[in-house]
Protein backbone atom coordinates (compact mmCIF):
# COMPACT_ATOMS: atom_id res chain seq x y z
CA UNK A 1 -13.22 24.14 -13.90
CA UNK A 2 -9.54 24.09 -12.76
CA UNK A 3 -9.55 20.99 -9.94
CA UNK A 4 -6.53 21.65 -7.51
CA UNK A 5 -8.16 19.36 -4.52
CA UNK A 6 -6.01 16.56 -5.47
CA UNK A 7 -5.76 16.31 -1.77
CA UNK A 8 -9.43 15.64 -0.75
CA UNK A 9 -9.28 13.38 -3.54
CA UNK A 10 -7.98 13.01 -7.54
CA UNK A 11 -9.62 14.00 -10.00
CA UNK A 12 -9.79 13.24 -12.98
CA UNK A 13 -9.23 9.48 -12.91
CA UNK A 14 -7.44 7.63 -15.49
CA UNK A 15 -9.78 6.43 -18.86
CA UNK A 16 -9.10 2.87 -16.91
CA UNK A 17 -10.47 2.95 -13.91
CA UNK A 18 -13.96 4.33 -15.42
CA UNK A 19 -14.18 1.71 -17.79
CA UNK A 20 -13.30 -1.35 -15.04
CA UNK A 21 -16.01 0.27 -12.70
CA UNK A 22 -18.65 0.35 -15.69
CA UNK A 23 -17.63 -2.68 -17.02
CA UNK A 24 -17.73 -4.45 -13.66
CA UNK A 25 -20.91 -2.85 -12.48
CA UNK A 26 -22.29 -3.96 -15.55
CA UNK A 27 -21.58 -7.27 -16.31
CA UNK A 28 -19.77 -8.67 -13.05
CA UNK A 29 -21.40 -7.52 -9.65
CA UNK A 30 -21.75 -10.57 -8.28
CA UNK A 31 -21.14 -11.43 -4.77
CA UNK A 32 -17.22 -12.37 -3.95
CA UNK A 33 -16.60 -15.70 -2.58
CA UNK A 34 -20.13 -16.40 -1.93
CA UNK A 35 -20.72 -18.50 -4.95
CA UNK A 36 -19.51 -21.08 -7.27
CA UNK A 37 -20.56 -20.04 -10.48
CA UNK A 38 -18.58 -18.00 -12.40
CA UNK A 39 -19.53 -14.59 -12.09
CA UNK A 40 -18.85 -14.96 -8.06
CA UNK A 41 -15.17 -16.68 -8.76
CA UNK A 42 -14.78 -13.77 -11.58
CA UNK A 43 -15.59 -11.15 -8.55
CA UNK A 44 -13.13 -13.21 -5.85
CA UNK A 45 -10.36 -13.09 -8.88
CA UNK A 46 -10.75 -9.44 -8.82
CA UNK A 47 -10.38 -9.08 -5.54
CA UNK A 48 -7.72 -11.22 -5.70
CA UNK A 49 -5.50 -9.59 -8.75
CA UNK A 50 -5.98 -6.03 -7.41
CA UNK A 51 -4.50 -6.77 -4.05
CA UNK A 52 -0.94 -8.46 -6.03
CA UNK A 53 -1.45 -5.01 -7.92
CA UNK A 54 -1.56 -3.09 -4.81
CA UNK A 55 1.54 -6.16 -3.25
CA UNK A 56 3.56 -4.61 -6.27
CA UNK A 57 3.07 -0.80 -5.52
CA UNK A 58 4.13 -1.04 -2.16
CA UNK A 59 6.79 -4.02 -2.32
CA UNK A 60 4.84 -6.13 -0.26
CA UNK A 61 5.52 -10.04 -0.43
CA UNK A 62 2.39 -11.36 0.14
CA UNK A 63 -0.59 -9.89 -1.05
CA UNK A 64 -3.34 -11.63 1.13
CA UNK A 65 -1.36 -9.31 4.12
CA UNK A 66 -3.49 -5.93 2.17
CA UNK A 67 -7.37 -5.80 3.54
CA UNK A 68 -9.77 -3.66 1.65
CA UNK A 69 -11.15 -1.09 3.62
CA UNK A 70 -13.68 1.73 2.55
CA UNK A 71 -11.00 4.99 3.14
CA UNK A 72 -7.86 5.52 4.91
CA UNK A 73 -9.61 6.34 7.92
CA UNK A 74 -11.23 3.03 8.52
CA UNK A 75 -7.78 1.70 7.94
CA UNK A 76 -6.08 3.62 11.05
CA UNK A 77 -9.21 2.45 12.86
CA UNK A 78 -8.48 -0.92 12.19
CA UNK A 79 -4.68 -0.98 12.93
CA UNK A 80 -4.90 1.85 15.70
CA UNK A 81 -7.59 0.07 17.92
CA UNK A 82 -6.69 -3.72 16.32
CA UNK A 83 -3.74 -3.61 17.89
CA UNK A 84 -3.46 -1.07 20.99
CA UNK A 85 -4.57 -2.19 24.58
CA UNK A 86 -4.94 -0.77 27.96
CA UNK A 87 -1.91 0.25 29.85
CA UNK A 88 -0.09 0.35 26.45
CA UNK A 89 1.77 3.71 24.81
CA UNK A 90 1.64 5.02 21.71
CA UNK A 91 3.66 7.55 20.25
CA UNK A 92 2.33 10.49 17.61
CA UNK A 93 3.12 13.41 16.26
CA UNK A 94 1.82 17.21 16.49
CA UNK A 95 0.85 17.21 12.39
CA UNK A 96 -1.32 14.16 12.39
CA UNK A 97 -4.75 14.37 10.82
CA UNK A 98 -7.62 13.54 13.05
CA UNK A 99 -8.26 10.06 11.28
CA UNK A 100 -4.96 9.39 13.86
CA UNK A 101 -5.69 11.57 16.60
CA UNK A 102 -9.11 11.32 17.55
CA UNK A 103 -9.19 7.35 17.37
CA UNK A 104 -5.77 7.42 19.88
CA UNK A 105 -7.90 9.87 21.98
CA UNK A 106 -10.89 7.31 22.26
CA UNK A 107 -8.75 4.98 23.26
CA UNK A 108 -7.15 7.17 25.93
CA UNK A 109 -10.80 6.86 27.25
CA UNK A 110 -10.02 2.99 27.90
CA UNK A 111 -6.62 3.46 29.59
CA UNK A 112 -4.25 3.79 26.64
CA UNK A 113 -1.41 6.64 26.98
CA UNK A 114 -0.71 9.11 23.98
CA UNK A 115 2.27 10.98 23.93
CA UNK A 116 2.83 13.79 20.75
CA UNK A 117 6.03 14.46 19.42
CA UNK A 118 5.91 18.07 18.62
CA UNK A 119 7.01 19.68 15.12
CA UNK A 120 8.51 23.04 14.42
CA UNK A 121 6.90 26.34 13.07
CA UNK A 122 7.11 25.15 9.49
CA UNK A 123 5.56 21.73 10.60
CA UNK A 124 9.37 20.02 10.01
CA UNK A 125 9.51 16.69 12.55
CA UNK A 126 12.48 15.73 13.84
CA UNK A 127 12.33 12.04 14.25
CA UNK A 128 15.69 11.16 16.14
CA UNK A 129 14.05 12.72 19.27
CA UNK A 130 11.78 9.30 18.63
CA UNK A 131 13.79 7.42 20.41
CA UNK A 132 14.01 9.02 23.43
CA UNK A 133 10.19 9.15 23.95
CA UNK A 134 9.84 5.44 23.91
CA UNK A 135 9.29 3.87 27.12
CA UNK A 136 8.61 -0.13 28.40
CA UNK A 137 5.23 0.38 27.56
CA UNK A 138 5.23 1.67 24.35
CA UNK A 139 3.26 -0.58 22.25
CA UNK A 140 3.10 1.63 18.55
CA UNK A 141 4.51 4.60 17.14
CA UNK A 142 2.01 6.02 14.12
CA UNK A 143 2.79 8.85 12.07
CA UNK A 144 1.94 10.40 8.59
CA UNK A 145 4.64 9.39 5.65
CA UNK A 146 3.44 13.25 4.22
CA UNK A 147 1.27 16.11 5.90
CA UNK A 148 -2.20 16.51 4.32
CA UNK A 149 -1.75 20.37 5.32
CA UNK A 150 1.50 21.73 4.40
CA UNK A 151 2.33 18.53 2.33
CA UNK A 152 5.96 17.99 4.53
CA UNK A 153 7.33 14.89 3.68
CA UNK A 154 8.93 12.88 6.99
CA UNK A 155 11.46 10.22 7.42
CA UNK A 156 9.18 7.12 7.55
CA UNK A 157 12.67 5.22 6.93
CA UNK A 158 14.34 6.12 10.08
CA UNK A 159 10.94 6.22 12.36
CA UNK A 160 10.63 2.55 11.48
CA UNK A 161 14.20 1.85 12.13
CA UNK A 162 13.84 3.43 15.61
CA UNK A 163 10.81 1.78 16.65
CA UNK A 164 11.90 -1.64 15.35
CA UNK A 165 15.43 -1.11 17.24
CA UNK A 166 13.44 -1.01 20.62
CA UNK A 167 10.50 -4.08 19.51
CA UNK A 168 7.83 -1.37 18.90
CA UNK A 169 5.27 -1.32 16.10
CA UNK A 170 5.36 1.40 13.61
CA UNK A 171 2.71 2.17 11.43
CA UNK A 172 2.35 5.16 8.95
CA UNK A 173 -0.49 6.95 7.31
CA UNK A 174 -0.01 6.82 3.46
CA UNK A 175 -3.15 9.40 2.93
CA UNK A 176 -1.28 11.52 1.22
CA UNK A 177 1.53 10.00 -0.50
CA UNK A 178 0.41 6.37 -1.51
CA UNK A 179 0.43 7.07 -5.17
CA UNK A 180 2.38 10.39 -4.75
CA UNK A 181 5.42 9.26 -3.71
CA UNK A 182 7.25 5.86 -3.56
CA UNK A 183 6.42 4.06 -0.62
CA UNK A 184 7.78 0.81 0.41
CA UNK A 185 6.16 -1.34 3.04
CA UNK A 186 9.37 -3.33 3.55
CA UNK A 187 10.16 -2.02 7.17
CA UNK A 188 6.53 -0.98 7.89
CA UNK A 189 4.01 -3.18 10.57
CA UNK A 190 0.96 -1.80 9.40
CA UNK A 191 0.14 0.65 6.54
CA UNK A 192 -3.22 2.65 5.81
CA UNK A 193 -3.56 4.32 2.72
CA UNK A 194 -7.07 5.21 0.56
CA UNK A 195 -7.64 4.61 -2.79
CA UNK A 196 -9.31 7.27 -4.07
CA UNK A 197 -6.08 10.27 -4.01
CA UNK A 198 -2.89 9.48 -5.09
CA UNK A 199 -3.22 6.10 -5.88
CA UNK A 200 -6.39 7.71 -8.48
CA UNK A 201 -9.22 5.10 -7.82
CA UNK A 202 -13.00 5.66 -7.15
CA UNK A 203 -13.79 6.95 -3.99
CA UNK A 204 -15.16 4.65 -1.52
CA UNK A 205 -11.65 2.14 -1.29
CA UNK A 206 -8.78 2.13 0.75
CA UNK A 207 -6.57 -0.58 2.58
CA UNK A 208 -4.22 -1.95 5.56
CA UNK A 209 -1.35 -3.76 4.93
CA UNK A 210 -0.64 -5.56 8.47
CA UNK A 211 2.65 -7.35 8.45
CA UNK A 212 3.02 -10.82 9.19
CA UNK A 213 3.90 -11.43 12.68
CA UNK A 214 1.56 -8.43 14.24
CA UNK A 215 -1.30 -9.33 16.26
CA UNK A 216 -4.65 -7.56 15.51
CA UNK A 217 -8.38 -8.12 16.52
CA UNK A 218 -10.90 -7.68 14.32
CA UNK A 219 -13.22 -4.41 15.30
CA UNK A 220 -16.13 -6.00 13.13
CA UNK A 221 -17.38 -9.55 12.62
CA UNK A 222 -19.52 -11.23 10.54
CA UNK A 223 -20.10 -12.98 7.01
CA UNK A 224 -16.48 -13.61 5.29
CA UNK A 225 -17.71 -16.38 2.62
CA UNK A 226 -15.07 -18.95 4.74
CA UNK A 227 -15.79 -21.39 7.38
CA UNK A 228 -19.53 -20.34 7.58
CA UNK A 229 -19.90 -23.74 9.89
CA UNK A 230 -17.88 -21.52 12.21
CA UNK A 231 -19.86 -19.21 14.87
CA UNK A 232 -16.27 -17.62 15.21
CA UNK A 233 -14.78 -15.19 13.40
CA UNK A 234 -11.84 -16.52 11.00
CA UNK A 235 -8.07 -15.83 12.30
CA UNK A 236 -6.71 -15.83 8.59
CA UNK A 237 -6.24 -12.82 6.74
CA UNK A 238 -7.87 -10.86 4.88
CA UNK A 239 -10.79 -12.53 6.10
CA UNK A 240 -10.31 -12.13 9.72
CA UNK A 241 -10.72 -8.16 8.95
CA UNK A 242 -12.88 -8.32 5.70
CA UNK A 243 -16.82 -8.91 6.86
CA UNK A 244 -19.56 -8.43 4.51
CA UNK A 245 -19.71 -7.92 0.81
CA UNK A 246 -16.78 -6.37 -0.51
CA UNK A 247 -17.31 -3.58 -3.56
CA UNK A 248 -16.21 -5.10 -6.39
CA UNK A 249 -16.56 -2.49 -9.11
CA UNK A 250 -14.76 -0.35 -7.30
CA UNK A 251 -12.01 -2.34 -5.97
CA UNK A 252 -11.70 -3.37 -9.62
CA UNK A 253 -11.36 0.75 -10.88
CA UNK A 254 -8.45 0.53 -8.20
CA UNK A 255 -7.20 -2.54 -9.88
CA UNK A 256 -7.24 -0.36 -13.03
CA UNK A 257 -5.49 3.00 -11.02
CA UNK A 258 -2.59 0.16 -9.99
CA UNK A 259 -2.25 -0.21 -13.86
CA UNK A 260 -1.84 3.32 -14.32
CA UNK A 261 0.67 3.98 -11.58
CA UNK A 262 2.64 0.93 -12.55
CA UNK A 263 3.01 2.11 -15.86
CA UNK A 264 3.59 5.40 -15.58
CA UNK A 265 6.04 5.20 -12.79
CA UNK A 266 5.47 6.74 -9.12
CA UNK A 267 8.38 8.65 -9.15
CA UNK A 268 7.44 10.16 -12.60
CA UNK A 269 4.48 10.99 -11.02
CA UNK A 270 6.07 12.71 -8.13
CA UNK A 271 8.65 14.64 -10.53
CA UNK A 272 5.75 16.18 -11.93
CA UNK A 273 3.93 16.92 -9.49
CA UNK A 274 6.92 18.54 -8.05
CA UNK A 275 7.32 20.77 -10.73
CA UNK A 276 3.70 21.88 -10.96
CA UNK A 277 3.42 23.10 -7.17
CA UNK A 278 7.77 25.07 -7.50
CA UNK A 279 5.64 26.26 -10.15
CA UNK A 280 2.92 28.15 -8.59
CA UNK A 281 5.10 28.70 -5.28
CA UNK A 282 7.47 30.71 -7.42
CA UNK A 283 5.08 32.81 -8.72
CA UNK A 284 3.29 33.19 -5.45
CA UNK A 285 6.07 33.76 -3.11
CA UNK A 286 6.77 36.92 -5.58
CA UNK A 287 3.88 38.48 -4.27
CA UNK A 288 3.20 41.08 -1.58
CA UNK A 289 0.94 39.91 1.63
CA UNK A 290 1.12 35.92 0.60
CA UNK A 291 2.60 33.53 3.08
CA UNK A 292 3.62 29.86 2.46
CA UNK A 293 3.31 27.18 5.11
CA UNK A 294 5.72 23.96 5.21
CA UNK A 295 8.88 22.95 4.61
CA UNK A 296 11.37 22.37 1.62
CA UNK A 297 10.93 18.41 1.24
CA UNK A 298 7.38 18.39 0.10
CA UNK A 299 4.27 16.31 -2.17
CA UNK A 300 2.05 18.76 -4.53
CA UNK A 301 0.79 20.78 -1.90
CA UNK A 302 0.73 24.55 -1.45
CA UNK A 303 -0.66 25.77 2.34
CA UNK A 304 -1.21 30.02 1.80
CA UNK A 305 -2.61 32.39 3.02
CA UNK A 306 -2.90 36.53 2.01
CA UNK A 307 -2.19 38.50 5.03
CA UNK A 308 -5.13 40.03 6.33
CA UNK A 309 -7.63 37.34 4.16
CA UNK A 310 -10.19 35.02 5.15
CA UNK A 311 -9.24 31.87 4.25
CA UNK A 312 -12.80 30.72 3.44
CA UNK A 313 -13.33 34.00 1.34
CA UNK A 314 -10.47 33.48 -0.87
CA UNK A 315 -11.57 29.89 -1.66
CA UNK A 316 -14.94 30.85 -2.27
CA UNK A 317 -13.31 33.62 -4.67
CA UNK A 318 -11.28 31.36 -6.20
CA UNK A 319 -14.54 28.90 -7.27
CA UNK A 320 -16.80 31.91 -7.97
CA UNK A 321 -15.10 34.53 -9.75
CA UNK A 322 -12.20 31.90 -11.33
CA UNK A 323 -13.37 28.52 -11.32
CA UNK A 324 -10.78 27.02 -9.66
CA UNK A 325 -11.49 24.41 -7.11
CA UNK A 326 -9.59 24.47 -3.50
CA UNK A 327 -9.95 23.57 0.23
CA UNK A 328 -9.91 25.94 3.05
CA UNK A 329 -10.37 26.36 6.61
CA UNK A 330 -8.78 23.23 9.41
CA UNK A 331 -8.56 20.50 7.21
CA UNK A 332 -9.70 18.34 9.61
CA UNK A 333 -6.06 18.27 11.66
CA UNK A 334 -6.00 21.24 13.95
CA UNK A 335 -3.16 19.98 15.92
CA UNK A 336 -0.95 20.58 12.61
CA UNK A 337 -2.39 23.80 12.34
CA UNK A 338 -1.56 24.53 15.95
CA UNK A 339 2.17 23.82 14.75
CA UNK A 340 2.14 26.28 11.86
CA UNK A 341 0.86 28.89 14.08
CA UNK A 342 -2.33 28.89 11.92
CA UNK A 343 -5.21 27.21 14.53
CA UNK A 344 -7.33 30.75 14.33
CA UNK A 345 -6.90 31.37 10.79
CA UNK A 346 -6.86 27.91 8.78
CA UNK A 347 -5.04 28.26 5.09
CA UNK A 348 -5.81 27.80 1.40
CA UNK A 349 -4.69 24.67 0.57
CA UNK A 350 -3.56 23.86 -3.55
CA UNK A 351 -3.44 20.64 -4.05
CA UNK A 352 -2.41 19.43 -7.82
CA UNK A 353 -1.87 16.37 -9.73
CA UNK A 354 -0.93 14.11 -12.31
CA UNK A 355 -3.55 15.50 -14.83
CA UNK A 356 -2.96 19.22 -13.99
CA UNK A 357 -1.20 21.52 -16.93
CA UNK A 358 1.22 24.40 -16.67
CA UNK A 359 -1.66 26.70 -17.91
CA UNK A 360 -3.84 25.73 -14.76
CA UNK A 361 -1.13 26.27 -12.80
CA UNK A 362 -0.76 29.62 -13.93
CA UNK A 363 -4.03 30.51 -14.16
CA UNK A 364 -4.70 29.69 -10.43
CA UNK A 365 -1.34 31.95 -9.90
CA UNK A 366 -2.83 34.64 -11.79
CA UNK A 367 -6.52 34.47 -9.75
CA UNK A 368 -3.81 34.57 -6.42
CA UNK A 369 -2.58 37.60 -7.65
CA UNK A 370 -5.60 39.62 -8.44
CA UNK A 371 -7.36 37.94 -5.45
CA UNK A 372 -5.06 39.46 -3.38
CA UNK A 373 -4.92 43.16 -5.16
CA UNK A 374 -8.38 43.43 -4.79
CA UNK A 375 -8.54 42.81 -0.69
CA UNK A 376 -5.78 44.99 -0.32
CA UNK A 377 -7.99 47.60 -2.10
CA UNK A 378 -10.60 47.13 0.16
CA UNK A 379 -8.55 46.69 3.06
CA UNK A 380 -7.53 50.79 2.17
């Protein structure tokens, strides 16, 4: 099998983070904070060392800010609906995935105003023309640090300096480049980002980092192993967003991913990454009836298609006849789609990582090619 769905989520994961899920499934799976004997304080200290891992990836200060949540999309649930109220604006843009878009459109439901900053054909976002969407009412602007489609990359940077120049949140969906590519939380209110892709934990974690200052309700309530004399919910974090038992063995695999990235170096990462996807675009973009979606500024994603193809076909090809492991069809964000002109077709989407090898790479080139040959064969 040659795995390019790095995007869904990574695979393989580091020797590491196996062994700290085993180990902790095994021989620590007691409850956190709900005990004082020493396999619950050994399952609060995990808890407590992987979020200063996770303070250190993202250069944030204080590390009880970072709230486990089960995936990324929880995470913009949390921060999107924590913090936006009726009457209030938010800001978004046209390549969001619907983790963003359909929790803003809920809240529409409820009185709260969306407005979409569109992108151009190759799903490029101009951020300057921010500024001039932000009215007295804007409350948040959200947007994605890297699209899960095309894989653009976007100036997070300026964005925040935009909506911090007029008092307005801004918050940014790390799905696809926590782990991928640096990201710093310094100038960021409130950051969602999952565990289980680039960062290369178990499935099943994720986080929000929720600056200091920034005032958020809880959307669930319940048992947070702290003032249990208290019918009220707590108004400290993490607890004031963390009810119910947390899952240790996997938090502690992310502890172990945290490791991996530290070690290794994000940005060495990235580099090559990088060089695996100009890889297979090179050979790709060589080839008749094979369009590329996206930009020039991009993570370790290729969006293609071959002209006259069914997307669904070709990945379906690609597992059957090849082996090789892809996504296809709307990846669940048809207003980015809409953007790259693609809405009634959907794309092939290549997503590779850290633990992908030249060969692979031009393997899955290879399968492209002859893919491709052979519907234009039929297509005759």
């Amino acid at each position: 099998m040659i795995y390019l769905d790095n995007a869904a989520t990574s695979f393989i994961k580091p020797e590491g983070v196996v062994k700290a899920v085993c180990e902790t499934t095994y021989k620590n799976s007691a409850n956190a904070g709900r005990g004082g004997y020493s396999a619950a304080i050994k399952s609060s200290e995990i808890l407590y060392e992987t979020r200063e891992k996770l303070a250190r990836v993202f250069g944030i200060n204080n590390p009880e800010r970072i709230v486990f949540c089960k995936n990324t999309t929880e995470a913009l649930n949390f921060g999107i609906k924590g913090v936006m109220h009726k009457g209030g604006h938010i800001i978004t843009t046209s390549m969001e995935h619907n983790s963003v878009i359909r929790p803003i459109k809920a809240l529409e439901q409820n009185g709260v105003f969306c407005f979409v900053l569109q992108g151009d054909k190759d799903g490029n976002i101009d951020v300057e023309k921010l500024e001039k969407m932000i009215k007295p009412q804007t409350k948040m602007i959200i947007m994605t640090h890297s699209s899960n489609v095309c894989g653009n990359i976007y100036n997070i940077e300026k964005a925040a300096e935009i909506a911090h120049k007029h008092r307005v949140l801004f918050m940014v969906d790390a799905a696809q480049s926590a782990g991928s590519i640096p990201v710093f939380a310094k100038n960021i209110d409130l950051l969602a980002f999952p565990g289980h892709k680039g960062l290369l934990g178990p499935m099943g974690t994720g986080g929000l980092y929720v600056r200091e200052g920034v005032n958020i309700k809880p959307l669930t309530e319940g048992g947070t192993g702290s003032l249990s004399e208290s019918l009220l919910q707590p108004d400290f974090f993490p607890d004031m967003l963390e009810s119910g038992t947390q899952n240790v063995p996997a938090i502690a695999g992310l502890g172990a991913a945290c490791d991996f990235l530290l070690k290794n170096g994000i940005q060495n990462i990235h580099n090559y990454e990088k060089e695996l996807r100009e890889r297979f675009e090179e050979k790709v973009l060589n080839m008749e009836n094979i369009k590329v979606y996206g930009g020039n500024h991009k993570t370790a994603i290729t969006a293609m298609n071959i002209k006259g193809a069914d997307c669904i076909e070709v990945a379906q090809r690609l597992a059957d006849d090849y082996g090789i492991c892809v996504r296809s069809g709307l990846h669940c964000a048809i207003l980015a789609h809409k953007t790259l002109g693609i809405q009634n077709t959907g794309c092939v989407r290549f997503s590779f990582g850290y633990f992908n090898t030249p060969k692979e790479i031009d393997a899955a080139a290879d399968a492209v090619y002859k893919i491709s040959k052979d519907l234009q064969k039929c297509q005759n």
